[in-house]
Protein backbone atom coordinates (compact mmCIF):
# COMPACT_ATOMS: atom_id res chain seq x y z
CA UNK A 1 0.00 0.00 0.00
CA UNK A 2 1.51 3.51 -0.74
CA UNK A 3 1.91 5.93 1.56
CA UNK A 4 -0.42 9.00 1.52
CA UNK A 5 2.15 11.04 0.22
CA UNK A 6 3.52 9.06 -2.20
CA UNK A 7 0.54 8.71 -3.58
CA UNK A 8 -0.66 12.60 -3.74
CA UNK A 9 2.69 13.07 -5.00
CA UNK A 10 1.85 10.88 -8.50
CA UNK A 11 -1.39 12.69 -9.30
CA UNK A 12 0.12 16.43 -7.96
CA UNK A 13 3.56 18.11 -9.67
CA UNK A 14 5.51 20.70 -7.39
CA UNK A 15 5.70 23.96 -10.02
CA UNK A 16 8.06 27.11 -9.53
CA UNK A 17 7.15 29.89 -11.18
CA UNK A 18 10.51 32.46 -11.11
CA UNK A 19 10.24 36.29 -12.51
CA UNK A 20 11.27 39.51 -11.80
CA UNK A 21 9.16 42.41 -10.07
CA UNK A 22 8.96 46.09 -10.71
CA UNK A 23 8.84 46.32 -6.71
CA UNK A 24 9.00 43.56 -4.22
CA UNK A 25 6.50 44.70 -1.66
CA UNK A 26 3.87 45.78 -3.64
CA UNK A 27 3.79 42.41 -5.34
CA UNK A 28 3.79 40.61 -1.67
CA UNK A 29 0.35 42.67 -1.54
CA UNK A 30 -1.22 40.50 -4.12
CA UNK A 31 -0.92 37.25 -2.58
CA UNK A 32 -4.25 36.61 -1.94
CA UNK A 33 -5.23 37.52 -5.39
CA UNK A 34 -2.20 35.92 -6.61
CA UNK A 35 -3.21 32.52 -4.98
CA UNK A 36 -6.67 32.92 -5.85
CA UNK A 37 -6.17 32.84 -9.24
CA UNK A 38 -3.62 29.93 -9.30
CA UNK A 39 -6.31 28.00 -7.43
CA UNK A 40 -8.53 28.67 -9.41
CA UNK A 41 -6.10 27.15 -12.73
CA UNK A 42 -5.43 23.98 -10.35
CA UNK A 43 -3.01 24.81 -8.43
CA UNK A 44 -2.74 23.96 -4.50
CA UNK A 45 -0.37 25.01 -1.95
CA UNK A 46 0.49 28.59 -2.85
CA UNK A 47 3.48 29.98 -1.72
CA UNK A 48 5.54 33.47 -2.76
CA UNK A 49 9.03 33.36 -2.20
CA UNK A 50 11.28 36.81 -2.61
CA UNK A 51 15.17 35.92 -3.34
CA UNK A 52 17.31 36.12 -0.35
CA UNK A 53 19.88 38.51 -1.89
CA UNK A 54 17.29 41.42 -2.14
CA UNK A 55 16.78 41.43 -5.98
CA UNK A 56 13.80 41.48 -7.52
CA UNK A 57 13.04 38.28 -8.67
CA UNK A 58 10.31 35.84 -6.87
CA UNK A 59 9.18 32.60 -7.08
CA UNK A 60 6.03 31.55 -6.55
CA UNK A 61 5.26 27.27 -5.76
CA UNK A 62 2.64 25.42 -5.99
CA UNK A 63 1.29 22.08 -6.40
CA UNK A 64 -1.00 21.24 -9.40
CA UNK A 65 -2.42 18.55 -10.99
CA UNK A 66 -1.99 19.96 -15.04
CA UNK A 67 1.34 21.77 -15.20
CA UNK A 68 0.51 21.44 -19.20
CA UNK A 69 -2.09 23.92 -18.42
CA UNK A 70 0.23 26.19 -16.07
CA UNK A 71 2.56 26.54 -18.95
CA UNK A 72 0.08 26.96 -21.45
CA UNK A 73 -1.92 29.84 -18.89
CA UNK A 74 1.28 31.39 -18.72
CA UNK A 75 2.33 31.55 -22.21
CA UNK A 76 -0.60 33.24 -23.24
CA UNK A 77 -2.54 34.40 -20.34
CA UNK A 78 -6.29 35.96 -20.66
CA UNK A 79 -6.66 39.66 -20.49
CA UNK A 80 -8.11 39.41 -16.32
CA UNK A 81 -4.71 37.22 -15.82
CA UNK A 82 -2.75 39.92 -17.70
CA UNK A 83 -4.26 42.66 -16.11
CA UNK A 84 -3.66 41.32 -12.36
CA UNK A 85 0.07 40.58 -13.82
CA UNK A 86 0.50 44.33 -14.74
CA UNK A 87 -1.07 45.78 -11.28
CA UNK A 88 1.35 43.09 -9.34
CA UNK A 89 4.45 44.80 -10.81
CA UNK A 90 5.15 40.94 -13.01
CA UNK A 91 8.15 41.90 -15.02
CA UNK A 92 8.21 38.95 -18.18
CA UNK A 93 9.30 36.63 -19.03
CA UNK A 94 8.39 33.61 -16.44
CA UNK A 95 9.62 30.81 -16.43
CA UNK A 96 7.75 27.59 -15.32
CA UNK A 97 9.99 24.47 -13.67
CA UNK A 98 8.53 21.47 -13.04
CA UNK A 99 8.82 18.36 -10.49
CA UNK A 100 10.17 15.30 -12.05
């Protein structure tokens, strides 16, 4: 019998989502939104991450059960997903890394 993690772990893929930010804090202000709307995309497990050295860039993680679908919602986002983007300070490109 597999262990309850083990088997979550086959049907959900950890995803990292890295980009840069116009301004660190005011993108922290959106995580709500932020983890709203990868929810909502099937995500689970939403967590921002700011880099350590005091740049810019973030990473945001989250489990999901389509990462096809993350990388295709990323590449060519809807107009309420680009808008959010734009108010959050999202600097492109992203780039999407995924669990193997």
């Amino acid at each position: 019998m597999l262990e309850p993690r083990a088997t979550q772990r086959s049907v959900m893929a950890k995803i990292v989502i890295t980009h840069k930010v116009s301004d660190v804090e005011k993108w922290l202000k959106g995580k709500a939104e932020r983890a709203e709307a990868i929810m909502h995309l099937g995500g689970r497990n939403v967590v921002d991450h700011v880099a350590a050295d005091g740049s810019n860039t973030v990473a945001v993680t989250a489990e999901h059960d389509d990462p096809a679908a993350a990388a295709a919602a990323l590449a060519s986002p809807t107009p309420e997903v680009a808008t959010a983007m734009e108010q959050h300070g999202v600097v492109p490109p992203l780039t999407l890394h995924v669990e193997q």
